[in-house]
C-alpha atoms as a PDB file:
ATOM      1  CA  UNK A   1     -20.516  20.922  19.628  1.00  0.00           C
ATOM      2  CA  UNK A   2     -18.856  24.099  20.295  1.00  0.00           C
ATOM      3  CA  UNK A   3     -18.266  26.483  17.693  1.00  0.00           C
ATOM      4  CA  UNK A   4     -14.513  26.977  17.846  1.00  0.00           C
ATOM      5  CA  UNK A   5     -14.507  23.083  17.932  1.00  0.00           C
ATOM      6  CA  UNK A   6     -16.572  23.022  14.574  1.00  0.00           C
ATOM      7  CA  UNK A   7     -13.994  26.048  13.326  1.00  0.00           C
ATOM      8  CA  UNK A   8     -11.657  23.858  14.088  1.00  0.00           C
ATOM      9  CA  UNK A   9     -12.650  20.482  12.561  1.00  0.00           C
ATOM     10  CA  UNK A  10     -13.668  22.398   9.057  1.00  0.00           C
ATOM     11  CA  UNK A  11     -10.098  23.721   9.299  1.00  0.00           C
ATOM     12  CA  UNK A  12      -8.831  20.158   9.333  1.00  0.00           C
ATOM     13  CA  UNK A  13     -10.924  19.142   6.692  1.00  0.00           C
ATOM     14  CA  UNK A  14      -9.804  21.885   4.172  1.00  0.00           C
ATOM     15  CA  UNK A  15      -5.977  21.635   4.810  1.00  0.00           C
ATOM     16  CA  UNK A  16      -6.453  17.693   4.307  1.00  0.00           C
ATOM     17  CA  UNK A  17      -8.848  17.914   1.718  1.00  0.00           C
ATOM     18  CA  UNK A  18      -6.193  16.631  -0.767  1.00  0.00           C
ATOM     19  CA  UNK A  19      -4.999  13.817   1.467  1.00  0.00           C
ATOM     20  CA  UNK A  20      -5.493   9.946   1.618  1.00  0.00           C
ATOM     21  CA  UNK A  21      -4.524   6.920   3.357  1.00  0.00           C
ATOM     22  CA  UNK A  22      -4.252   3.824   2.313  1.00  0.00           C
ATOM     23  CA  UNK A  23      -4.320   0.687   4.533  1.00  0.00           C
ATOM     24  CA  UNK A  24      -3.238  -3.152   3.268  1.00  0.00           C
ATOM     25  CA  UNK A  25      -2.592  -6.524   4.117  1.00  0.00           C
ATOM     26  CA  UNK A  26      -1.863  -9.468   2.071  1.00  0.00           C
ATOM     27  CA  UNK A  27       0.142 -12.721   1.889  1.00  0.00           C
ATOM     28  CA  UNK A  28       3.574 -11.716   1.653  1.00  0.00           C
ATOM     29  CA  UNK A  29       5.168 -11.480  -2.011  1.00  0.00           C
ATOM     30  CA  UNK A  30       7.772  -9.267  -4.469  1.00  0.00           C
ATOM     31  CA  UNK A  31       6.243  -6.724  -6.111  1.00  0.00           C
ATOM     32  CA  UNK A  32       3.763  -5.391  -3.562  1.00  0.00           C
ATOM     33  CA  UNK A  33       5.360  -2.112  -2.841  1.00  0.00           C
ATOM     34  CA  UNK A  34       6.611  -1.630  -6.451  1.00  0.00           C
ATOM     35  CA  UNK A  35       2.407  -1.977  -7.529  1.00  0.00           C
ATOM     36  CA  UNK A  36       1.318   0.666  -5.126  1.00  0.00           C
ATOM     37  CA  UNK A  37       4.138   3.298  -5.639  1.00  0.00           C
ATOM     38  CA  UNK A  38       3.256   3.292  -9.309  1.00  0.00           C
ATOM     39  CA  UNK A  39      -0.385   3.513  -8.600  1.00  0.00           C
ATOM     40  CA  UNK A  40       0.181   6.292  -6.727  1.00  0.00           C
ATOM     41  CA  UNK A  41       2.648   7.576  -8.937  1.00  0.00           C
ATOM     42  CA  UNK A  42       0.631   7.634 -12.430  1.00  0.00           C
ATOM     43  CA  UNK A  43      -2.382   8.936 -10.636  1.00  0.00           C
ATOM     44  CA  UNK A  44      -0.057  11.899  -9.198  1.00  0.00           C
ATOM     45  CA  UNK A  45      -0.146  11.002  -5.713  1.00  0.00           C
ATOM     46  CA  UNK A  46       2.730  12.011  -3.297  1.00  0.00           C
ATOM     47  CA  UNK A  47       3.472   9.836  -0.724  1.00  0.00           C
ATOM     48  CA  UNK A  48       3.735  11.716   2.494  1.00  0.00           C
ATOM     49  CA  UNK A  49       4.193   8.237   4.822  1.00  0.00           C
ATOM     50  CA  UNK A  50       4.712   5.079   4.664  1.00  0.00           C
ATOM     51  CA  UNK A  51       4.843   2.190   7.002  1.00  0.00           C
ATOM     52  CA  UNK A  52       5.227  -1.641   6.412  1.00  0.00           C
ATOM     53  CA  UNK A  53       6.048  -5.109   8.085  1.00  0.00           C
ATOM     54  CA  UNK A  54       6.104  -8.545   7.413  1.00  0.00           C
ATOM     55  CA  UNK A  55       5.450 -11.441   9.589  1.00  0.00           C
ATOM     56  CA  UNK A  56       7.796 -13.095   7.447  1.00  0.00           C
ATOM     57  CA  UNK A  57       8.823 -12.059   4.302  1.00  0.00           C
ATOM     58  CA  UNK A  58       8.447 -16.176   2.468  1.00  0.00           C
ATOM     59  CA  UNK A  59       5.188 -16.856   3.931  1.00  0.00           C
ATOM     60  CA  UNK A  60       3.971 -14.293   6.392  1.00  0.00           C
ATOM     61  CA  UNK A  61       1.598 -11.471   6.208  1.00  0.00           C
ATOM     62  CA  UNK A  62       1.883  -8.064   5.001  1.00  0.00           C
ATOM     63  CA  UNK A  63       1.038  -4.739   6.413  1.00  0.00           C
ATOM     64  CA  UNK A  64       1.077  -1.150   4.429  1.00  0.00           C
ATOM     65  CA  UNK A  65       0.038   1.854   5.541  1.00  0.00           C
ATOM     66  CA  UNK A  66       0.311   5.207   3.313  1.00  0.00           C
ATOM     67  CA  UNK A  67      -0.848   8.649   3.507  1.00  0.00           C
ATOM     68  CA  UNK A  68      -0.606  10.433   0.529  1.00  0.00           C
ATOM     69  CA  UNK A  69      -1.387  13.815  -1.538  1.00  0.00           C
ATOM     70  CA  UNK A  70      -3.062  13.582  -4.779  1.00  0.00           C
ATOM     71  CA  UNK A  71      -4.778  16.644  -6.415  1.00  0.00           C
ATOM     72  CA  UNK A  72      -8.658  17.022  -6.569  1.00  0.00           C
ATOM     73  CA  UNK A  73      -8.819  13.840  -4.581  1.00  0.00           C
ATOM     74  CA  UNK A  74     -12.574  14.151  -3.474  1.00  0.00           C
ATOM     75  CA  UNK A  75     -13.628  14.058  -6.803  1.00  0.00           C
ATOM     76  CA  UNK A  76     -11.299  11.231  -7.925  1.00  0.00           C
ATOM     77  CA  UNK A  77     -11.785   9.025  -4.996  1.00  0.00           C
ATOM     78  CA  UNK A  78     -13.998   6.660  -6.023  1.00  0.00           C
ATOM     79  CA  UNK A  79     -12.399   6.056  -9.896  1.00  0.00           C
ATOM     80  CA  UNK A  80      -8.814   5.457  -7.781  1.00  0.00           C
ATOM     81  CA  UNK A  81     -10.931   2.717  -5.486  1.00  0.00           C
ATOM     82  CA  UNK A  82     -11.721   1.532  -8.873  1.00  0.00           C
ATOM     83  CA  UNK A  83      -8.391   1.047 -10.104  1.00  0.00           C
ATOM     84  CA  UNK A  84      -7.094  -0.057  -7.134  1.00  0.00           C
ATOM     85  CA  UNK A  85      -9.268  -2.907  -6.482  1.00  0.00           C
ATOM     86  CA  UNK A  86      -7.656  -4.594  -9.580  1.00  0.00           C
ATOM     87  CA  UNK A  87      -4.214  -4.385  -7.586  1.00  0.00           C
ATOM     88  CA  UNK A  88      -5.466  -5.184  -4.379  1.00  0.00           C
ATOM     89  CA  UNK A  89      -6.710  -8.640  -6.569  1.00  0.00           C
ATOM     90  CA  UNK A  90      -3.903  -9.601  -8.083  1.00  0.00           C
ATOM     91  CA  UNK A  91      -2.089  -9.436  -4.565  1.00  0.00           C
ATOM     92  CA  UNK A  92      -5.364 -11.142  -2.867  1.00  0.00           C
ATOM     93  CA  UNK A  93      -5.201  -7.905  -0.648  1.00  0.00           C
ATOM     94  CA  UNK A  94      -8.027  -6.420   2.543  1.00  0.00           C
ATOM     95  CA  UNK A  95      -7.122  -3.156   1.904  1.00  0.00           C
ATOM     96  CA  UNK A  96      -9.052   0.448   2.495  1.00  0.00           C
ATOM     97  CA  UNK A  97      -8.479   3.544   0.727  1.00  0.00           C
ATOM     98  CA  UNK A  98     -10.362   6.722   2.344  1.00  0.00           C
ATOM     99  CA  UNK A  99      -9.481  10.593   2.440  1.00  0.00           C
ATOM    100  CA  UNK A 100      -8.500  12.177   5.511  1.00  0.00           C
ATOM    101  CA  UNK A 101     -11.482  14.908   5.024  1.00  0.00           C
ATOM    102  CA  UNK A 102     -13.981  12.156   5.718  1.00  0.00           C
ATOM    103  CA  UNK A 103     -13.762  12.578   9.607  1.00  0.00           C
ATOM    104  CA  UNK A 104     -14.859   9.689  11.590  1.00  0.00           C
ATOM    105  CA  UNK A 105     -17.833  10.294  14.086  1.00  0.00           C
ATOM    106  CA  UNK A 106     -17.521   9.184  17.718  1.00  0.00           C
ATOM    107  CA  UNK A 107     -19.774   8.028  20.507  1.00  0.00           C
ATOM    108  CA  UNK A 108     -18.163   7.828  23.955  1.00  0.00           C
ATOM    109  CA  UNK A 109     -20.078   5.571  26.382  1.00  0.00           C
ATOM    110  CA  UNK A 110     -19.476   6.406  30.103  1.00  0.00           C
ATOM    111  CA  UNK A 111     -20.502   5.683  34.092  1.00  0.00           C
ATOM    112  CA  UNK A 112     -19.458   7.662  36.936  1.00  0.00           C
ATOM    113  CA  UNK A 113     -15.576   7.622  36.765  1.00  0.00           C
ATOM    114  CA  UNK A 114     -15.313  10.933  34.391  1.00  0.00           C
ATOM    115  CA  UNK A 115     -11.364  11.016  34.002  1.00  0.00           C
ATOM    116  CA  UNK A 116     -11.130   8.993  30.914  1.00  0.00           C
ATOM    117  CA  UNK A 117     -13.796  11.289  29.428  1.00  0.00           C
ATOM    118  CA  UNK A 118     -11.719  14.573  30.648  1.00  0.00           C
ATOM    119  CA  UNK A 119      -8.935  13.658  28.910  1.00  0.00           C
ATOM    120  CA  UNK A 120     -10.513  12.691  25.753  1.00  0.00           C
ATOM    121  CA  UNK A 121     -12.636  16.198  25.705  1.00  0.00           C
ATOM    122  CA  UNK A 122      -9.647  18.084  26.246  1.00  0.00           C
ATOM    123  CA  UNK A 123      -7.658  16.261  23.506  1.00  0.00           C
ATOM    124  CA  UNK A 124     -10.338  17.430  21.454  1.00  0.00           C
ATOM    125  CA  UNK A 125     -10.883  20.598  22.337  1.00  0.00           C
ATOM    126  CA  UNK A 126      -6.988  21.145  21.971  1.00  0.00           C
ATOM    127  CA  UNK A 127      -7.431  19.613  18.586  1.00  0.00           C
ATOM    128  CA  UNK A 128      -4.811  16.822  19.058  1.00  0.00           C
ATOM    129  CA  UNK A 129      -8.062  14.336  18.321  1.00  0.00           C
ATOM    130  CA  UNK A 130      -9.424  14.931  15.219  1.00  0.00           C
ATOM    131  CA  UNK A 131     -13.457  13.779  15.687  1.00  0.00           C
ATOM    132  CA  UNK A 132     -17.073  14.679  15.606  1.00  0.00           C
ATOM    133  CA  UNK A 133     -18.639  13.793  18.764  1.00  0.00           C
ATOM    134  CA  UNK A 134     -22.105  14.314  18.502  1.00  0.00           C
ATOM    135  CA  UNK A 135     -23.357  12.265  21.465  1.00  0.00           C
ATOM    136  CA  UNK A 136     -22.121  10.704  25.168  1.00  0.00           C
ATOM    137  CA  UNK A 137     -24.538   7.646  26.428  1.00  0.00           C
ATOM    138  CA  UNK A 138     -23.885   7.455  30.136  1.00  0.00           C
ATOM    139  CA  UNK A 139     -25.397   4.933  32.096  1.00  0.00           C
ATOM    140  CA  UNK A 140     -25.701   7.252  35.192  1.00  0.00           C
ATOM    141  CA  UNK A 141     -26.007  11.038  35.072  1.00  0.00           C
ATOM    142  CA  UNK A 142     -22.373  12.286  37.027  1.00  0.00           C
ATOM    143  CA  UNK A 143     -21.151  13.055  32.693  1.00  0.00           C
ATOM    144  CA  UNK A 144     -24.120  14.992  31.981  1.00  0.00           C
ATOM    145  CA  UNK A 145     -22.912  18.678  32.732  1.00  0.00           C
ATOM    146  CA  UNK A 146     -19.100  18.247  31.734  1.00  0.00           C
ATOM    147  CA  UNK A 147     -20.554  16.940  28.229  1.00  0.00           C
ATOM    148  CA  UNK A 148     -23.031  19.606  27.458  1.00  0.00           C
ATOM    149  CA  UNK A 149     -20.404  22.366  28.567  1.00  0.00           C
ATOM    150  CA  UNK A 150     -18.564  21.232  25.453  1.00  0.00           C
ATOM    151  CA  UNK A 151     -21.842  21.028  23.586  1.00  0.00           C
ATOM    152  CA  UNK A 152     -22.618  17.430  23.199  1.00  0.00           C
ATOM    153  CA  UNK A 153     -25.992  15.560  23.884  1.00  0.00           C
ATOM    154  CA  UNK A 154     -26.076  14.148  26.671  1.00  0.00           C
ATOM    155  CA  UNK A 155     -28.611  10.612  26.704  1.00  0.00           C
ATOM    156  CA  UNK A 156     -28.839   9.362  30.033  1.00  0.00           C
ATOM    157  CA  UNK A 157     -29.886   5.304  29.837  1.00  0.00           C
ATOM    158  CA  UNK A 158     -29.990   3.213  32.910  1.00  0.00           C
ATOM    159  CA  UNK A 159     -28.432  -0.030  32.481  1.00  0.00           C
ATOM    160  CA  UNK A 160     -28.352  -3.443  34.464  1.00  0.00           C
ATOM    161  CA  UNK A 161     -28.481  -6.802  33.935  1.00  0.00           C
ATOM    162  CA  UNK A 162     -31.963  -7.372  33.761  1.00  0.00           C
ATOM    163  CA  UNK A 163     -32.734  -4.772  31.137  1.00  0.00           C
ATOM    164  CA  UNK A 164     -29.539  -4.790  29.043  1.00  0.00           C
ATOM    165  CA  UNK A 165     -31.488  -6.032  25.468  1.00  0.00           C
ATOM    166  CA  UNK A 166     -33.641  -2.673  26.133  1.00  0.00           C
ATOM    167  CA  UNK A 167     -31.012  -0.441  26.536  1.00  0.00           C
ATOM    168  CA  UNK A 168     -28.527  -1.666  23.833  1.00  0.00           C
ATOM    169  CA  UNK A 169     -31.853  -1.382  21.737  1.00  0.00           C
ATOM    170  CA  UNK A 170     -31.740   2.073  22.791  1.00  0.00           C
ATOM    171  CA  UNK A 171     -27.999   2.973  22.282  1.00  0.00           C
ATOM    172  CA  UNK A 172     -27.671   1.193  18.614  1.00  0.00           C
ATOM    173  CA  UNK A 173     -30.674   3.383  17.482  1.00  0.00           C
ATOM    174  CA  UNK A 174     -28.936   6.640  18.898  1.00  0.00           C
ATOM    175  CA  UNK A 175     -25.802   4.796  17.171  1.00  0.00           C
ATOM    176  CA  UNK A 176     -27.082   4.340  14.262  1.00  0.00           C
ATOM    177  CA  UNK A 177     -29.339   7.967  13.586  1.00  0.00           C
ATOM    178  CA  UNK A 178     -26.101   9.498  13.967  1.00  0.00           C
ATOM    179  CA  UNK A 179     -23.884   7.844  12.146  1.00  0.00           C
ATOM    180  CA  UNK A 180     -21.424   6.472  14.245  1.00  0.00           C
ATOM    181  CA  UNK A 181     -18.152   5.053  13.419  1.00  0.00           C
ATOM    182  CA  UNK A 182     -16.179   4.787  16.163  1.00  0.00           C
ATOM    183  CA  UNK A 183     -17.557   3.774  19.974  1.00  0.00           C
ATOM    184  CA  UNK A 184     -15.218   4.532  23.041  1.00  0.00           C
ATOM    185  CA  UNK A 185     -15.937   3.155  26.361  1.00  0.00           C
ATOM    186  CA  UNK A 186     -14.274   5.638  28.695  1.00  0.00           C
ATOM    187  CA  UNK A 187     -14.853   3.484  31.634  1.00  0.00           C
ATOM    188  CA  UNK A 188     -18.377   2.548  30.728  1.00  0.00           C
ATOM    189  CA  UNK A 189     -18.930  -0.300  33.366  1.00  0.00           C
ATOM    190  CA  UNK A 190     -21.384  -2.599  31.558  1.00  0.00           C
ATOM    191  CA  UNK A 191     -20.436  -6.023  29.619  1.00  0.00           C
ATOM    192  CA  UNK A 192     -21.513  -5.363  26.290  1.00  0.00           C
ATOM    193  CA  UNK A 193     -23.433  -7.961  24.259  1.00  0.00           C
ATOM    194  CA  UNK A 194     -22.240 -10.611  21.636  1.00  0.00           C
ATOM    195  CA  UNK A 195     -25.217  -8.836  19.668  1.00  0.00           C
ATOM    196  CA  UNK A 196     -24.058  -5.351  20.588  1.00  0.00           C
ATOM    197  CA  UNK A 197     -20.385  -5.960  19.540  1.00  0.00           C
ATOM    198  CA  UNK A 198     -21.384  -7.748  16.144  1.00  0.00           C
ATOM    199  CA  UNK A 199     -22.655  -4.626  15.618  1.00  0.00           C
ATOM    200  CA  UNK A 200     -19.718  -2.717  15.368  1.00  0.00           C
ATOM    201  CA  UNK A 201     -16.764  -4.699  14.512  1.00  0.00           C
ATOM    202  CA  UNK A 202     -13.241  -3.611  15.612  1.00  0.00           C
ATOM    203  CA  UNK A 203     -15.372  -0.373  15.556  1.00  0.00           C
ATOM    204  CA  UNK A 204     -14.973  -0.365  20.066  1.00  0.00           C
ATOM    205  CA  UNK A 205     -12.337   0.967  22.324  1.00  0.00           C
ATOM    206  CA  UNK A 206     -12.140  -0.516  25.619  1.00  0.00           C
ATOM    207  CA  UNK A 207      -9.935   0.641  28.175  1.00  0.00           C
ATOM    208  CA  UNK A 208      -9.199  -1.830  31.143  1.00  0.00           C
ATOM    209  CA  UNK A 209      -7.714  -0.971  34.579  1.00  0.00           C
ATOM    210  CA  UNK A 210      -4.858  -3.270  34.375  1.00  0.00           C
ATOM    211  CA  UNK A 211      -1.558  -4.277  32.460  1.00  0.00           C
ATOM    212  CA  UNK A 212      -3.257  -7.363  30.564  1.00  0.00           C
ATOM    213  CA  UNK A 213      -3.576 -10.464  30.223  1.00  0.00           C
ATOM    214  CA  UNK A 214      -3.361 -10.151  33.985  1.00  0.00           C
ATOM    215  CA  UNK A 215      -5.794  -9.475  36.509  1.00  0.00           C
ATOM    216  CA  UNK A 216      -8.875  -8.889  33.612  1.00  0.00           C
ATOM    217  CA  UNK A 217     -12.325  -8.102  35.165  1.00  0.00           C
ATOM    218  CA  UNK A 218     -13.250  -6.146  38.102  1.00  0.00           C
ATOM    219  CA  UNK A 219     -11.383  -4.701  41.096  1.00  0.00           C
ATOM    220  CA  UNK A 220      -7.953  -5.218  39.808  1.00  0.00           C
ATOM    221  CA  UNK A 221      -6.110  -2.588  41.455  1.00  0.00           C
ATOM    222  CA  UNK A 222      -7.223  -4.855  44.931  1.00  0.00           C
ATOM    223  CA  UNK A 223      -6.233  -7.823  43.605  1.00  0.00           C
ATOM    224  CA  UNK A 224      -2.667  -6.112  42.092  1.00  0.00           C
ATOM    225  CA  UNK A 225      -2.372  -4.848  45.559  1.00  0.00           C
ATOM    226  CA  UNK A 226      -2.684  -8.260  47.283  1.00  0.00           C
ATOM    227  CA  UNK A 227      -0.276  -9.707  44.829  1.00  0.00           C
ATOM    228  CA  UNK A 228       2.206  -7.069  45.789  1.00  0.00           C
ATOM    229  CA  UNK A 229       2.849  -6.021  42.338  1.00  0.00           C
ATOM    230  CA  UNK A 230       6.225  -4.154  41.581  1.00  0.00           C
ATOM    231  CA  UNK A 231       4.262  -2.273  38.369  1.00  0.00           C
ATOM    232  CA  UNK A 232       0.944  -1.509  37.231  1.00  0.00           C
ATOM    233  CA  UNK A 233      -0.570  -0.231  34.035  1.00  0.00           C
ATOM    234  CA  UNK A 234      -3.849  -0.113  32.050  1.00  0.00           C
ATOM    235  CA  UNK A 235      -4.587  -1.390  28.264  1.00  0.00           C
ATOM    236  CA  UNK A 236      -6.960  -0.573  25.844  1.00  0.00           C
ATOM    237  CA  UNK A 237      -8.366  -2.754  23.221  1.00  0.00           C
ATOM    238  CA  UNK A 238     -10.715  -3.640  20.542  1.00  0.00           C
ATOM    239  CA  UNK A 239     -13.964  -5.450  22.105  1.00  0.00           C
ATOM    240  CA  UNK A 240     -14.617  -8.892  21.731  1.00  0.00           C
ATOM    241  CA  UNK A 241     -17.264 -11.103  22.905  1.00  0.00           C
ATOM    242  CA  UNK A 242     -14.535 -12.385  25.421  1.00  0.00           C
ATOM    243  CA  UNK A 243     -13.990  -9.971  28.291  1.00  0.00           C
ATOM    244  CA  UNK A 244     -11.000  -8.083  28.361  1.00  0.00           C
ATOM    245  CA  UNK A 245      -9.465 -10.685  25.242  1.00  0.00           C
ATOM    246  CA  UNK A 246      -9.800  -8.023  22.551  1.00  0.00           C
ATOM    247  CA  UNK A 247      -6.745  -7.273  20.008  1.00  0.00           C
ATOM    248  CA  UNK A 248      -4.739  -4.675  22.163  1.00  0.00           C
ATOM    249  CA  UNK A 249      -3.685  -1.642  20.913  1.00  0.00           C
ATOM    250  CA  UNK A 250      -1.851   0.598  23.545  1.00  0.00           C
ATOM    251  CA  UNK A 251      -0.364  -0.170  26.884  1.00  0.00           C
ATOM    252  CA  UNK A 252       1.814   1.390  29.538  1.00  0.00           C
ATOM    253  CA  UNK A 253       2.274   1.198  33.466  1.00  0.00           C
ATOM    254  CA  UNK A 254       3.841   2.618  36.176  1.00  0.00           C
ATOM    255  CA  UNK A 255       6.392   1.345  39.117  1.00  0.00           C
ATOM    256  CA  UNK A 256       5.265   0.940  42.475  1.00  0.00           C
ATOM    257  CA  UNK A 257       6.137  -0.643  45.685  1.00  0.00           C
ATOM    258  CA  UNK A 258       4.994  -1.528  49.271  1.00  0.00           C
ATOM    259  CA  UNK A 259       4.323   1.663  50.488  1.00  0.00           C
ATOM    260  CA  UNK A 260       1.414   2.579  48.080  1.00  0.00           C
ATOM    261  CA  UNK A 261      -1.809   1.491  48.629  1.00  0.00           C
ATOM    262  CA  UNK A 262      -4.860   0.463  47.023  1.00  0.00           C
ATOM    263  CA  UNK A 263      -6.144   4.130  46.879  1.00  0.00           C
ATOM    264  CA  UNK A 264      -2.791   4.731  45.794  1.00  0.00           C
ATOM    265  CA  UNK A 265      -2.994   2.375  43.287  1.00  0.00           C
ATOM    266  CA  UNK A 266      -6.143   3.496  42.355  1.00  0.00           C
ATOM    267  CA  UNK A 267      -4.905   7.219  41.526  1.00  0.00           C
ATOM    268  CA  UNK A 268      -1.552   6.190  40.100  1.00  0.00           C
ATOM    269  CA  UNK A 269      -4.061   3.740  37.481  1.00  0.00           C
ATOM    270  CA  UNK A 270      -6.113   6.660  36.707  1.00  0.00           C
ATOM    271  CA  UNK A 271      -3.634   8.620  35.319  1.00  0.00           C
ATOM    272  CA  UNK A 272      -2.250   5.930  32.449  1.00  0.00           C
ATOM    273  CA  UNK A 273      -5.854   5.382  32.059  1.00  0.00           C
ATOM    274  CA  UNK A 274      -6.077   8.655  30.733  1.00  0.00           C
ATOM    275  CA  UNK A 275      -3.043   8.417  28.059  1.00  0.00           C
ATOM    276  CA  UNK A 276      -3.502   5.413  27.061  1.00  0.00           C
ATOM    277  CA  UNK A 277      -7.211   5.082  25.864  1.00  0.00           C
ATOM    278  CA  UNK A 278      -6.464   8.554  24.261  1.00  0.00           C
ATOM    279  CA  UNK A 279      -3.676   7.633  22.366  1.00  0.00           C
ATOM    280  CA  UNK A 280      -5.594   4.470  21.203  1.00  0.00           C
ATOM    281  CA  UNK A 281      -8.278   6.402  20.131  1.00  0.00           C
ATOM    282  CA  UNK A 282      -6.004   8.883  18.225  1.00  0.00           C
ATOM    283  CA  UNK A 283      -4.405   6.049  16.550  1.00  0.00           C
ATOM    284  CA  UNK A 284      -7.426   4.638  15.392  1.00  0.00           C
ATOM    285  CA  UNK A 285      -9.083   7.898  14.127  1.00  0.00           C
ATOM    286  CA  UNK A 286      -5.850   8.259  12.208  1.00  0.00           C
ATOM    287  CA  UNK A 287      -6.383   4.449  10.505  1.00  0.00           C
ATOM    288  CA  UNK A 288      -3.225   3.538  12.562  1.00  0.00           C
ATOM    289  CA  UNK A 289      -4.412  -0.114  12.993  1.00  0.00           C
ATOM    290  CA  UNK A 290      -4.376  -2.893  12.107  1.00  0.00           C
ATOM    291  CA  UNK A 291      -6.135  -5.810  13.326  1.00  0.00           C
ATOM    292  CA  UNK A 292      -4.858  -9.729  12.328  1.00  0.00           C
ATOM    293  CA  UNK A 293      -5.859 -12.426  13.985  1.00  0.00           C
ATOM    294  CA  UNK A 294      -5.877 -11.513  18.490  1.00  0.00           C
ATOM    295  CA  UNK A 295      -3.276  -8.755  17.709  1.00  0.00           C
ATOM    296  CA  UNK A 296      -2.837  -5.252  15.978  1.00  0.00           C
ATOM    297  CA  UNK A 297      -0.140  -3.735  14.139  1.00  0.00           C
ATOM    298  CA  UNK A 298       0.067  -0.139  14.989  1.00  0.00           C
ATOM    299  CA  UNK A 299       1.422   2.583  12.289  1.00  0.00           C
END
């Protein structure tokens, strides 16, 4: 990692060194809101955000998120998980409470299409992604010299069918030595493993060359083009063990029309690619989402 991109991060980390978020969902019920504001409230926490929704407010779901100020908060962190776990009880809440200084650490998995990866090194660089990236695992070598230029390891770890148990051996050791929270497959072309993914639950970004559900799996931009589709798009998502069935949590497309091509297809596709799986990505380092049940709620 580069040393203005270090700068940067431990710049972050003191300006937010104070600040928390706070992420629930519980069956719907009065008094929810009411408990956390005072929580927050006698332990002299200002609340900077807040989101919420309901899937219905007499028997439905509901979803909190809060970011918040309280003073000397890395040293009272764990006695305010403490208190709050008696709330989050009574409410039969899932909940997580974590400071914003505690910046998640990111692996980006990637094969020879590099414009996904770009975007997201940029993003960082810039310092509109706020991430340690201490490693790329590329199946074929084409990442290996943009990655290093920003500083980053570089493991190069042929994959194929026939020797996929070896190499996701491989990858969760590198995954696990350093600490990885979040896993981003910037067009990383290999079908991960029920093993792999249990692993790392809601913990990997996908992003898919299509506008989901339709035309999942490979060579969709042919298949779009055959259909004579009026719009294309791209998704990304959460991995499941069902291809390209993960909860989604960004989408967007473009118009088209007769005149443009596969190739042209092809280009137009790479260039939501790009926004989308890094605006997914931002969202999740920023504990945007949400996942319940196939879906997400996004913050």
């Amino acid at each position: 990692m580069s040393q203005s991109i270090q700068e940067q991060i431990q710049t972050f980390k003191q300006d937010q060194q104070n600040r928390g978020r706070l992420l629930i969902s519980c069956p719907d019920q009065p008094g929810i809101v009411s408990a956390i504001s005072t929580f927050l409230a006698d332990n002299d926490a200002n609340i900077m955000e807040s989101n919420q929704y309901s899937t219905d407010p007499k028997e439905g779901t509901f979803f909190m998120r809060i970011e918040f100020e309280c003073p000397d908060l890395p040293t009272k962190e764990e006695e305010l998980k403490t208190q709050f776990s008696l709330i989050a009880q009574t409410f039969s809440m899932d909940w997580k409470l974590k400071s914003v200084y505690d910046v998640k650490r990111t692996a980006i998995f990637v094969s020879k299409e590099l414009h996904c990866l770009r975007e997201l090194l940029f993003e960082w660089q810039s310092g509109d992604i706020i991430t340690e990236i201490p490693l790329v695992i590329g199946n074929h070598e084409h990442a290996r010299e943009i990655v290093e230029s920003f500083g980053i390891p570089f493991y190069y770890i042929p994959a194929s069918k026939e020797n996929r148990a070896e190499v996701e051996e491989k990858q969760l050791q590198l995954l696990k030595e350093y600490n990885i929270d979040v896993i981003v497959l910037a067009r990383y072309m290999q079908i991960l493993t029920p093993n792999f993914v249990a692993a790392h639950p809601s913990e990997i970004i996908n992003i898919h060359h299509s506008f989901l559900p339709a035309f999942i799996g490979a060579n969709p931009h042919k298949r779009a083009h055959e259909r004579g589709v009026k719009l294309i798009g791209a998704t990304s998502h959460y991995v499941t063990n069902e291809l390209d069935e993960g909860p989604i949590i960004e989408q967007d497309i473009n118009r088209v029309d007769h005149r443009d091509d596969v190739k042209d297809l092809k280009k137009i596709g790479r260039s939501i690619e790009r926004t989308v799986l890094a605006r997914a990505v931002k969202w999740h380092l920023e504990d945007r989402v949400i996942v319940f049940e196939n879906k997400t709620i996004v913050f």
